[in-house]
Protein backbone atom coordinates (compact mmCIF):
# COMPACT_ATOMS: atom_id res chain seq x y z
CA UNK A 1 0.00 0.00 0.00
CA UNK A 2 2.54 2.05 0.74
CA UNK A 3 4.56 1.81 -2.10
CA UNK A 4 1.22 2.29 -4.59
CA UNK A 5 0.87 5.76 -2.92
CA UNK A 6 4.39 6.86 -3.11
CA UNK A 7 4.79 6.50 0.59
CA UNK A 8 8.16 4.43 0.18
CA UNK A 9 8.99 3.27 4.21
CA UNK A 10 5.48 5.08 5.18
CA UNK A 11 4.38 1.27 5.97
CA UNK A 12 4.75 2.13 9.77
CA UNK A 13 3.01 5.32 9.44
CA UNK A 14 0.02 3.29 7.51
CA UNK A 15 -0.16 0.55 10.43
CA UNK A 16 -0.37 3.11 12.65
CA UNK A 17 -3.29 5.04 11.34
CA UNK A 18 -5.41 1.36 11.26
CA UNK A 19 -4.48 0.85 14.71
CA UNK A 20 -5.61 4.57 15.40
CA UNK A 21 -8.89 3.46 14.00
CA UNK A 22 -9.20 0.54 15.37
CA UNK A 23 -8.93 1.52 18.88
CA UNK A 24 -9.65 5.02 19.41
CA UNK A 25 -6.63 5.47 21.28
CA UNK A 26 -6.55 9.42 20.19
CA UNK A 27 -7.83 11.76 17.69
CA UNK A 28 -7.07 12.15 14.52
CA UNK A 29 -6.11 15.98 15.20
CA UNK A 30 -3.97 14.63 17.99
CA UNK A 31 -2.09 12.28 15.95
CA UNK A 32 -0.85 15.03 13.52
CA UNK A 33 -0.50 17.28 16.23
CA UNK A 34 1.86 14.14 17.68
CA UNK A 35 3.64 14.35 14.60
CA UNK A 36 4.38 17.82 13.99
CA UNK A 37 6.17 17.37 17.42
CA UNK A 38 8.24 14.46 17.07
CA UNK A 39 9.52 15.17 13.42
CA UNK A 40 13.10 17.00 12.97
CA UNK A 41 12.51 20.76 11.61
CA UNK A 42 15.13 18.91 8.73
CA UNK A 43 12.24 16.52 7.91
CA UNK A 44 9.52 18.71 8.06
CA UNK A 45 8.82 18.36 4.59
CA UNK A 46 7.33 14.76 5.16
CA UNK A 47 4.79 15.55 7.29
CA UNK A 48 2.23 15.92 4.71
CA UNK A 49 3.35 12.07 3.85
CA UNK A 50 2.69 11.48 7.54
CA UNK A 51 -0.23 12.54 7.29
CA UNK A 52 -1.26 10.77 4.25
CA UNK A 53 -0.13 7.53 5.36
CA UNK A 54 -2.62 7.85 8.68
CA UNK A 55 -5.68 8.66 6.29
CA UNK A 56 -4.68 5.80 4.21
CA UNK A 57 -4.15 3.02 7.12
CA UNK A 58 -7.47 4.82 8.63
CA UNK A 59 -9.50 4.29 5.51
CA UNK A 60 -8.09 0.53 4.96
């Protein structure tokens, strides 16, 4: 999946937005908000990927 979306090593990021589903265990908004805050200011530019990868492993 990850590699069909050009998410190459987003696999993680995909898991992790089924298991946010799944379980509930935060918001959505949280998630990214969790993300903005753990990612280097170097790799800022793949948050959006981030991002993309939750939706995708939310909507699998």
């Amino acid at each position: 999946m990850a590699d069909d979306n050009a998410l190459k090593g987003g696999s993680n990021i995909i898991l992790l937005g089924k298991l946010l589903k799944e379980t509930n265990i935060c918001s959505l908004d949280t998630m990214k908000k969790a993300i903005e805050k753990v990612v280097p200011p170097k790799k800022a530019a793949l948050i959006p990927n981030n991002y993309k990868a939750i939706e995708l492993g939310m909507n699998a």
